[in-house]
PDB file of N, CA and C in Angstrom:
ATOM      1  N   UNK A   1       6.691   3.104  12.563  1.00  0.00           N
ATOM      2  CA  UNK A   1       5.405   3.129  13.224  1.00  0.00           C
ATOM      3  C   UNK A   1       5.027   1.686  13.557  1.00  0.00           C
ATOM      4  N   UNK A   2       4.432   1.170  14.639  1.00  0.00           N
ATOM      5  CA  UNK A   2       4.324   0.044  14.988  1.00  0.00           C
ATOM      6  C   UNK A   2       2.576  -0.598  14.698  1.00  0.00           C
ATOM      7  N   UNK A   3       2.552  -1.543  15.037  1.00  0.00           N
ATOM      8  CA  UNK A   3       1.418  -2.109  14.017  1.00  0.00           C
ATOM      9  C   UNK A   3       0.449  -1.916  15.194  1.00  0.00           C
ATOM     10  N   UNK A   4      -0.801  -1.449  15.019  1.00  0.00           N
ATOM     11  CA  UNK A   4      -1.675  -2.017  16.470  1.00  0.00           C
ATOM     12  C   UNK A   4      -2.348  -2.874  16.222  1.00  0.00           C
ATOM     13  N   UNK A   5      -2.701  -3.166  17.532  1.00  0.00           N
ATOM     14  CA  UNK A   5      -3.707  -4.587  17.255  1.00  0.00           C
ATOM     15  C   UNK A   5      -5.343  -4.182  17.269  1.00  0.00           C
ATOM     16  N   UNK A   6      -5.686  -4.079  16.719  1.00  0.00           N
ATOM     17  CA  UNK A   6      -7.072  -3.505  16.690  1.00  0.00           C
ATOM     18  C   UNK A   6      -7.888  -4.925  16.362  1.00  0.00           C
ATOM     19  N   UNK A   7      -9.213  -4.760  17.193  1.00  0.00           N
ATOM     20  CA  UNK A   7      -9.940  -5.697  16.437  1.00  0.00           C
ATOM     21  C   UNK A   7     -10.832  -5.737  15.572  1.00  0.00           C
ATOM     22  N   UNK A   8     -11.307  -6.883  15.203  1.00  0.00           N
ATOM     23  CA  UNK A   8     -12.075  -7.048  14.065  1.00  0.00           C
ATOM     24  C   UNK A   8     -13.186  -6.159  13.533  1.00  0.00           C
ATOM     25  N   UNK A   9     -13.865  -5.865  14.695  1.00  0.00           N
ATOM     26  CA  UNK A   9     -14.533  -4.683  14.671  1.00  0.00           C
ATOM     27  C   UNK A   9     -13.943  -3.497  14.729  1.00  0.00           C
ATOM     28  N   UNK A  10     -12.838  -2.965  15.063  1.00  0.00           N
ATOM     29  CA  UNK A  10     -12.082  -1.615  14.753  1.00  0.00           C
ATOM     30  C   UNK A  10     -12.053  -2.022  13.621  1.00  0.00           C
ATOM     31  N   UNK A  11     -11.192  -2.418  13.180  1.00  0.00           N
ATOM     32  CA  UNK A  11     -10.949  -2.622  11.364  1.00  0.00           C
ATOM     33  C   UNK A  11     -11.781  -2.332  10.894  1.00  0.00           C
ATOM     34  N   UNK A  12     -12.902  -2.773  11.188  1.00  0.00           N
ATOM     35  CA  UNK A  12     -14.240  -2.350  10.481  1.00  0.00           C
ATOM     36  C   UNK A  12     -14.903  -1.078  10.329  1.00  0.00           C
ATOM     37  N   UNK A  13     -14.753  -0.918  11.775  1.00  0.00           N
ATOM     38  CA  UNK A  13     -14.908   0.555  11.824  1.00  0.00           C
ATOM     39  C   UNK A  13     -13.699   1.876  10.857  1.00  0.00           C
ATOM     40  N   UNK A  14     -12.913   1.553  11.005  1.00  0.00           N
ATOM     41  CA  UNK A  14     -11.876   2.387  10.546  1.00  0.00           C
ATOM     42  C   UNK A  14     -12.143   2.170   8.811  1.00  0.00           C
ATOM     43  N   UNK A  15     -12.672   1.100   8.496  1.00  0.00           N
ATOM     44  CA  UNK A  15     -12.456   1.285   6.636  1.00  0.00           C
ATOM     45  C   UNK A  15     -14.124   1.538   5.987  1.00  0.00           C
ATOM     46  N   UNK A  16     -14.737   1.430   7.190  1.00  0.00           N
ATOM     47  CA  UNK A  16     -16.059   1.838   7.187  1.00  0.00           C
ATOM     48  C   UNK A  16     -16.134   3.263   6.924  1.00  0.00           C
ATOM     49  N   UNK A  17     -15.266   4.142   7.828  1.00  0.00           N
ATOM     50  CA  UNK A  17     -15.298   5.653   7.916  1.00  0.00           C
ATOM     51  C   UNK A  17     -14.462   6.035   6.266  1.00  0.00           C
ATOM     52  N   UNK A  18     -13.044   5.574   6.008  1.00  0.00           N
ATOM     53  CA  UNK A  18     -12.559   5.628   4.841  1.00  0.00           C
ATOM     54  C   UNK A  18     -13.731   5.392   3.493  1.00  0.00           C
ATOM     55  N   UNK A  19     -14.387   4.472   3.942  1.00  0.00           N
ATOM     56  CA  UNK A  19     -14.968   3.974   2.526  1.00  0.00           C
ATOM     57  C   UNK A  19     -15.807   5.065   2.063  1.00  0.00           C
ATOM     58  N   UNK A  20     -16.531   5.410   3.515  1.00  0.00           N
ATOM     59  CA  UNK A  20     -17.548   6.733   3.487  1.00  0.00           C
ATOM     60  C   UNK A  20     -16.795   7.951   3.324  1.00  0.00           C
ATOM     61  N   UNK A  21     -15.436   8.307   3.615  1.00  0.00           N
ATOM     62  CA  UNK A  21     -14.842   9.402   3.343  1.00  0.00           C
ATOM     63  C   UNK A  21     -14.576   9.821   1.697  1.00  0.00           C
ATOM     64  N   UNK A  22     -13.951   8.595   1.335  1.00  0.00           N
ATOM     65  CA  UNK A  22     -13.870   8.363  -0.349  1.00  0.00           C
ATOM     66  C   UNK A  22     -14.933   8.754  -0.898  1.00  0.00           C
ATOM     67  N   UNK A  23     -16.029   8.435  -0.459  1.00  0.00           N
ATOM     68  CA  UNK A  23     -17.182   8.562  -1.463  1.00  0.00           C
ATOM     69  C   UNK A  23     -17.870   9.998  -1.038  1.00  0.00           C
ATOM     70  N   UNK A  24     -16.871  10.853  -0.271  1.00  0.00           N
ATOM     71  CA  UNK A  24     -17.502  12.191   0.157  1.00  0.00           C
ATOM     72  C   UNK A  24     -18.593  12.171   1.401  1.00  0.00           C
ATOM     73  N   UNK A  25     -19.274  11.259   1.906  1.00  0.00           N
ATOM     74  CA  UNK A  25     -20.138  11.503   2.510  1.00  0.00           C
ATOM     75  C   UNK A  25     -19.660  11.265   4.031  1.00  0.00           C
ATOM     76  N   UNK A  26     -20.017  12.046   4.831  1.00  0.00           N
ATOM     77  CA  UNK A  26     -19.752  11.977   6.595  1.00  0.00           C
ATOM     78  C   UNK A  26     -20.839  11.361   6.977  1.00  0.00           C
ATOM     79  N   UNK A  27     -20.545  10.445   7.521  1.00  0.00           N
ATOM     80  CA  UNK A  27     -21.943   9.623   8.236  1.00  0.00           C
ATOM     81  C   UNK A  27     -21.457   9.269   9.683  1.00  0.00           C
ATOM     82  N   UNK A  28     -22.430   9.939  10.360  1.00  0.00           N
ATOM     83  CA  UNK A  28     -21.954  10.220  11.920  1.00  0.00           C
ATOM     84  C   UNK A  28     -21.975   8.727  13.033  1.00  0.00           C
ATOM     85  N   UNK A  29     -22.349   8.124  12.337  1.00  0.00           N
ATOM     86  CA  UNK A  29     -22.107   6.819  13.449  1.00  0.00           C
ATOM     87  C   UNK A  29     -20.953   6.254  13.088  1.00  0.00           C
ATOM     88  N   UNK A  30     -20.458   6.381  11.742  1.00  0.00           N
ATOM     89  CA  UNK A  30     -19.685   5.900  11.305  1.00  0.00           C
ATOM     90  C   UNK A  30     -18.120   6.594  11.925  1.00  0.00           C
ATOM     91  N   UNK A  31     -18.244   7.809  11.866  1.00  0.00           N
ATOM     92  CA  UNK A  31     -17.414   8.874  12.535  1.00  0.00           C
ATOM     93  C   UNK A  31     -17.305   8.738  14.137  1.00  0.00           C
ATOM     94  N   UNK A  32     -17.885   8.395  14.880  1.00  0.00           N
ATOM     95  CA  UNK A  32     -17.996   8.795  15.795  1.00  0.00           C
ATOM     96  C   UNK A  32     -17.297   7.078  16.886  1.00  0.00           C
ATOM     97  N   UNK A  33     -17.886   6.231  15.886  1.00  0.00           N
ATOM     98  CA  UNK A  33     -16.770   4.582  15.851  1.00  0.00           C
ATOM     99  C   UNK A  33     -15.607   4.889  15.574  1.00  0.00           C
ATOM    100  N   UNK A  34     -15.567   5.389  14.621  1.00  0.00           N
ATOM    101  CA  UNK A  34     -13.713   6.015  14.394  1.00  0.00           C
ATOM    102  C   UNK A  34     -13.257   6.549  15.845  1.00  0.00           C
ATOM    103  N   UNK A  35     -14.203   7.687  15.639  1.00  0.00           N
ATOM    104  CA  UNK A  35     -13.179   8.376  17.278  1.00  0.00           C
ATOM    105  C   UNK A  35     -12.878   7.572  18.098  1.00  0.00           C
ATOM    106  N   UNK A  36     -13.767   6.395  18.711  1.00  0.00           N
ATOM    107  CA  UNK A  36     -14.071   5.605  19.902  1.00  0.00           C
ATOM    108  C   UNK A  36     -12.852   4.569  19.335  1.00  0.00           C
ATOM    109  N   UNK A  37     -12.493   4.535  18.538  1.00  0.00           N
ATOM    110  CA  UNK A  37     -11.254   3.558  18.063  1.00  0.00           C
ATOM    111  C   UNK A  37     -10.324   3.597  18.757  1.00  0.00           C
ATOM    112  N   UNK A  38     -10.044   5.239  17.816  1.00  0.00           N
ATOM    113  CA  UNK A  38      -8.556   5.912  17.956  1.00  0.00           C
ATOM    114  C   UNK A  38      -8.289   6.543  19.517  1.00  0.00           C
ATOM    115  N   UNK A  39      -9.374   6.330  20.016  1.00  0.00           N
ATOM    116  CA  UNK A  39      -9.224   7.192  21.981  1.00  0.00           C
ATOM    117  C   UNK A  39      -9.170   5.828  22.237  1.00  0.00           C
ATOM    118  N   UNK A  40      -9.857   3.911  22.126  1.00  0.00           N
ATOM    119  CA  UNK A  40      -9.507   2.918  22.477  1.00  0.00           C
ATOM    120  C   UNK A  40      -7.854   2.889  23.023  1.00  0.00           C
ATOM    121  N   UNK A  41      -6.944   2.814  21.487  1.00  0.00           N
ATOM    122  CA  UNK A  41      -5.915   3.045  21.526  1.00  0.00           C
ATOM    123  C   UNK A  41      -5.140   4.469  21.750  1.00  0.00           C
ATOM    124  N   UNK A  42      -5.444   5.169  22.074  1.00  0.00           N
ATOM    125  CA  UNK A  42      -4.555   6.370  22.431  1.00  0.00           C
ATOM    126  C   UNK A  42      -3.912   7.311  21.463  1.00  0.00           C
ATOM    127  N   UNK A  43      -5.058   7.664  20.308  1.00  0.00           N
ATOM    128  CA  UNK A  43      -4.503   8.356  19.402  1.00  0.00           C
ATOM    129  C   UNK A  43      -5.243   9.528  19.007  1.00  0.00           C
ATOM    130  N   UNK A  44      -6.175   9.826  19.812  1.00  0.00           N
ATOM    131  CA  UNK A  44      -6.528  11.115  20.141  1.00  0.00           C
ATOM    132  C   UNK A  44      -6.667  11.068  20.999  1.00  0.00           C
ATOM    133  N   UNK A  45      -6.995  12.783  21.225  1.00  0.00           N
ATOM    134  CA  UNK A  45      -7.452  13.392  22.696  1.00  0.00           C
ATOM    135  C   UNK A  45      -8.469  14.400  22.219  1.00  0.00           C
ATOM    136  N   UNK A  46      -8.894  14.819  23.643  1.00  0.00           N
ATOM    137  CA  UNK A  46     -10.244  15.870  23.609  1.00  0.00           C
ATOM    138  C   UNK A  46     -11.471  14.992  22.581  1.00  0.00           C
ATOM    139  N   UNK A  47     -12.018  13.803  22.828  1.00  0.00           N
ATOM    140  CA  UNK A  47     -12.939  13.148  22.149  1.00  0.00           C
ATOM    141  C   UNK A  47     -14.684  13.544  22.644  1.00  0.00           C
ATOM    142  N   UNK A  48     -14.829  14.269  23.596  1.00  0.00           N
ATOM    143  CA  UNK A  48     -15.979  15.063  23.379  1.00  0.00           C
ATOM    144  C   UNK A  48     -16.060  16.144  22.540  1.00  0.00           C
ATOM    145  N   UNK A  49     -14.957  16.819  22.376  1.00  0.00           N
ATOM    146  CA  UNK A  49     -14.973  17.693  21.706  1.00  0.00           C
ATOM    147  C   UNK A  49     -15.119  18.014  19.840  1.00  0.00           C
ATOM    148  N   UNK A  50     -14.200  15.773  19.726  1.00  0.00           N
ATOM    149  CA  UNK A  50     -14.645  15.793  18.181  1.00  0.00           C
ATOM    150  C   UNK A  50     -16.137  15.237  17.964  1.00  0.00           C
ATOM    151  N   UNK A  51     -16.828  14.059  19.200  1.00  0.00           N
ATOM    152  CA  UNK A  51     -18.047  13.842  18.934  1.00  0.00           C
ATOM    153  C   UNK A  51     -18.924  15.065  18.870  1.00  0.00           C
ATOM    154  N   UNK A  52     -18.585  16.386  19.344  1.00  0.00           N
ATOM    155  CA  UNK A  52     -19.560  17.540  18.950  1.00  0.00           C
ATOM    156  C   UNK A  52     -19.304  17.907  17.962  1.00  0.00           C
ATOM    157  N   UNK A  53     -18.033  17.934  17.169  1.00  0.00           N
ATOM    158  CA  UNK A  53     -17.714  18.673  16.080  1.00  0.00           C
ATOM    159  C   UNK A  53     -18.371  17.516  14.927  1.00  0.00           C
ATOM    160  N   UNK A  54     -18.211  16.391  15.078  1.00  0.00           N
ATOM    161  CA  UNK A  54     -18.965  15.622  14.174  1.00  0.00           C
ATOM    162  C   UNK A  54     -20.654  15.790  14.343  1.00  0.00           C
ATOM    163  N   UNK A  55     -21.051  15.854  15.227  1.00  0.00           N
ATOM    164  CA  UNK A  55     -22.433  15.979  15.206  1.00  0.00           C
ATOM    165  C   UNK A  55     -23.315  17.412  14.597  1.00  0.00           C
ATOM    166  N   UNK A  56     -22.012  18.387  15.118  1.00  0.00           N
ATOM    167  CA  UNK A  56     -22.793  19.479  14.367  1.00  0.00           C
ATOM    168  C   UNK A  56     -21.902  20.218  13.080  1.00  0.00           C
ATOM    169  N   UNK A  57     -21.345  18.772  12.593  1.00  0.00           N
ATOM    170  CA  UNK A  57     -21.113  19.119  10.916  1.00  0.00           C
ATOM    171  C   UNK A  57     -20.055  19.873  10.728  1.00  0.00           C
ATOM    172  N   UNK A  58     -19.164  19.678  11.467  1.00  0.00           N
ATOM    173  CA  UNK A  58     -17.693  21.245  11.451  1.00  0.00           C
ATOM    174  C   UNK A  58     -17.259  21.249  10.123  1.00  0.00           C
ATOM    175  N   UNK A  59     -17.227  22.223   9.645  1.00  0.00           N
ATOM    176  CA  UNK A  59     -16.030  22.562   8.456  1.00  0.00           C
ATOM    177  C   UNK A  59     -14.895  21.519   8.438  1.00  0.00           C
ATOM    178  N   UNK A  60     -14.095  21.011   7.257  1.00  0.00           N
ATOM    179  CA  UNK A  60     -13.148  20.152   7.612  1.00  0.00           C
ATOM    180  C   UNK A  60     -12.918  18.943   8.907  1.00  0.00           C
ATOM    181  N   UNK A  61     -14.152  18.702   9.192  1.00  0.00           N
ATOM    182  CA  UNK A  61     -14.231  17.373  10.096  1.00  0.00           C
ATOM    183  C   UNK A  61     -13.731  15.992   9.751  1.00  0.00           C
ATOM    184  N   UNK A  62     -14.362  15.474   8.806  1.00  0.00           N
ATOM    185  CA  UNK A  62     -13.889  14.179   7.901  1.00  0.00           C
ATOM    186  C   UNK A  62     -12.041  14.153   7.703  1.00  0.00           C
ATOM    187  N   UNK A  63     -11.863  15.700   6.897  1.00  0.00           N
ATOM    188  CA  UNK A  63     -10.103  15.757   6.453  1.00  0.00           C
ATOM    189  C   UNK A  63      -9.582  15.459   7.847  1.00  0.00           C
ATOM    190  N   UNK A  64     -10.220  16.167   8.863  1.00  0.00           N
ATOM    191  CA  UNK A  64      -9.281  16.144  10.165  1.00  0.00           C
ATOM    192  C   UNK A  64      -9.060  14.507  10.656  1.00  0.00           C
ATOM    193  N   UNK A  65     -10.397  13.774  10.525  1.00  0.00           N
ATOM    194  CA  UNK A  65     -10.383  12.359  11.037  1.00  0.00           C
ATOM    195  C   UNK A  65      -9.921  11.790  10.351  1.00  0.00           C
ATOM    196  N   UNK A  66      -9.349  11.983   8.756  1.00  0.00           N
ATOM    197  CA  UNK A  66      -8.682  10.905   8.098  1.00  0.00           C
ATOM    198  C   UNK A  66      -7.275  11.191   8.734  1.00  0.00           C
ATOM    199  N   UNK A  67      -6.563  12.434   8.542  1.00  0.00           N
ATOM    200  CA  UNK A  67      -5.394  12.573   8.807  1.00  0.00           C
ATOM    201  C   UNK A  67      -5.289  12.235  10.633  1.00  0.00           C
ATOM    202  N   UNK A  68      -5.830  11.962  11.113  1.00  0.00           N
ATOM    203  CA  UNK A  68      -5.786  11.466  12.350  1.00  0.00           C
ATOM    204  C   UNK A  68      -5.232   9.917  12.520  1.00  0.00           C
ATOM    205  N   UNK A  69      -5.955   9.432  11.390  1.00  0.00           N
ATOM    206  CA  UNK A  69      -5.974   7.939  11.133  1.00  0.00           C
ATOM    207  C   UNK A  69      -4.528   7.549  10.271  1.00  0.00           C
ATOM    208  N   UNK A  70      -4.547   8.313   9.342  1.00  0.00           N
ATOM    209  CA  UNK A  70      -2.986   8.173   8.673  1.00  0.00           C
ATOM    210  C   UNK A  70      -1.332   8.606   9.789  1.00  0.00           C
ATOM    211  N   UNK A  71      -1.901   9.723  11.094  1.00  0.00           N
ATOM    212  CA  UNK A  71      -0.945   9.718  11.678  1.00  0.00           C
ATOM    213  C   UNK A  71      -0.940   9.062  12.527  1.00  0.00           C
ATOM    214  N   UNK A  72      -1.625   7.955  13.034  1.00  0.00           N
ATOM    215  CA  UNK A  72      -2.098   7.398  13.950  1.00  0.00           C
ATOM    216  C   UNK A  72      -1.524   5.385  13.382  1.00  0.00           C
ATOM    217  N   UNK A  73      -1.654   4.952  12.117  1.00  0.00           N
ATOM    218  CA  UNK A  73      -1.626   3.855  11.598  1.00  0.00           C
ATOM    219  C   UNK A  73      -0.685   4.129  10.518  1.00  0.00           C
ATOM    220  N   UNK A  74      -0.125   2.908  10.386  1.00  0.00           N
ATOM    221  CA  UNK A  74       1.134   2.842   9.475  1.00  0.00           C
ATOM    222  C   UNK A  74       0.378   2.337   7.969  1.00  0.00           C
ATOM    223  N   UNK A  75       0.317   2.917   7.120  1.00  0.00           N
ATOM    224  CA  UNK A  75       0.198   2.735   5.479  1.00  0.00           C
ATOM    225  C   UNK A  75       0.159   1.655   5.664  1.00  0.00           C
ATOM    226  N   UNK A  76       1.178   0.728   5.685  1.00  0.00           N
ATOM    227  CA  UNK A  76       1.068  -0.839   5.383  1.00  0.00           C
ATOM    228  C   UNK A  76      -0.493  -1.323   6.499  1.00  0.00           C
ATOM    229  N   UNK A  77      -0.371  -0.954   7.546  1.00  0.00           N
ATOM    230  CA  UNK A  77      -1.252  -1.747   8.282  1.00  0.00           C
ATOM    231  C   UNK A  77      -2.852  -0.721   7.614  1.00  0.00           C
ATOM    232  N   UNK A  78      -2.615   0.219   7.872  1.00  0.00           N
ATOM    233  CA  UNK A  78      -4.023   0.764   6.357  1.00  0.00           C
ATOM    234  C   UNK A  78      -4.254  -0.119   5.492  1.00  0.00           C
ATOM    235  N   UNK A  79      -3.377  -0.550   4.467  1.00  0.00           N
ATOM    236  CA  UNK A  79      -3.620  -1.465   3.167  1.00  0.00           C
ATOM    237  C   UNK A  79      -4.364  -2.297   3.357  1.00  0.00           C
ATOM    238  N   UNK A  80      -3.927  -3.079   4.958  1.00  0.00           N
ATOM    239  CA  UNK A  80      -3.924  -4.301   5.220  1.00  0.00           C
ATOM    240  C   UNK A  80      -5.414  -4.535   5.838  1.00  0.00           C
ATOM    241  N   UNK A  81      -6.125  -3.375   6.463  1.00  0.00           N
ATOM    242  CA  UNK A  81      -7.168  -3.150   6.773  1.00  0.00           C
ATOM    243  C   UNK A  81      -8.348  -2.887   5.268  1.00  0.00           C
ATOM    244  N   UNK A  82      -7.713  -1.977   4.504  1.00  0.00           N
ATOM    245  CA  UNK A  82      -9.051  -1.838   3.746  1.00  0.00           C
ATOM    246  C   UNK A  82      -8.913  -3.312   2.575  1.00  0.00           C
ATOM    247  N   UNK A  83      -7.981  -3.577   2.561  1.00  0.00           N
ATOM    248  CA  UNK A  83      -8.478  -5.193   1.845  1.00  0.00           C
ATOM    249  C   UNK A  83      -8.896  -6.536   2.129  1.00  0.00           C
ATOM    250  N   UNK A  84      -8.925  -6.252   3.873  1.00  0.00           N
ATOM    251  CA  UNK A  84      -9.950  -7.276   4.766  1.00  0.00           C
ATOM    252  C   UNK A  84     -11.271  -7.227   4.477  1.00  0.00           C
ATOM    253  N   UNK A  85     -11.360  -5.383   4.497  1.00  0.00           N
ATOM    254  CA  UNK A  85     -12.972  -4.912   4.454  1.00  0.00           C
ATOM    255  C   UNK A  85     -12.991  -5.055   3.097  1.00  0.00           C
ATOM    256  N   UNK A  86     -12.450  -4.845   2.153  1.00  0.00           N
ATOM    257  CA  UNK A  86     -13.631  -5.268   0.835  1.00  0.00           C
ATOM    258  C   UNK A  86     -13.077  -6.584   0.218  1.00  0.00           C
ATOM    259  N   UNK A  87     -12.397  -7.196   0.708  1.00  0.00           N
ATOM    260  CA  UNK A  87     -12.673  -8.729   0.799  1.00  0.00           C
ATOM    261  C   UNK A  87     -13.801  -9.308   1.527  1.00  0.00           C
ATOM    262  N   UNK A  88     -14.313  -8.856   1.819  1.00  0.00           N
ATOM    263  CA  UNK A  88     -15.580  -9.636   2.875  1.00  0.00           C
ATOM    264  C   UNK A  88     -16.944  -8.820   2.315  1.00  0.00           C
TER     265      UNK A  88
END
């Protein structure tokens, strides 16, 4: 899997949504930066369709956007992201 270049603010966004996923809670701005990430770079599709499903709370929404993010980013470059964000 190849590394993307995301910026500083993706990163942010992306361990922002994790941090909030970990701790159980969906927080929709936070979600909805994720999507706008992963459609930046080309790793979803149909992104009106998840900003509605996030807004009106879908069953399994969060599981779906993490595993989006894990098939989407390589583990190492994950690591490498959430220890920027809680380094800072």
């Amino acid at each position: 899997m190849e590394i993307i270049n995301f910026t500083k603010e993706e990163r942010n966004a992306i361990a922002e949504y994790i941090h909030s996923f970990k701790q159980d809670i969906l927080i929709k701005s936070d979600a909805i930066k994720l999507v706008d990430v992963l459609n930046n770079h080309n790793l979803i599709e149909g992104v009106a369709g998840w900003k509605k499903d996030i807004e009106n709370n879908s069953p399994d929404i969060s599981e779906a956007l993490c595993m989006l993010i894990y098939e989407g980013v390589s583990l190492k470059q994950m690591k490498g992201i959430l220890a920027e964000y809680y380094k800072n």
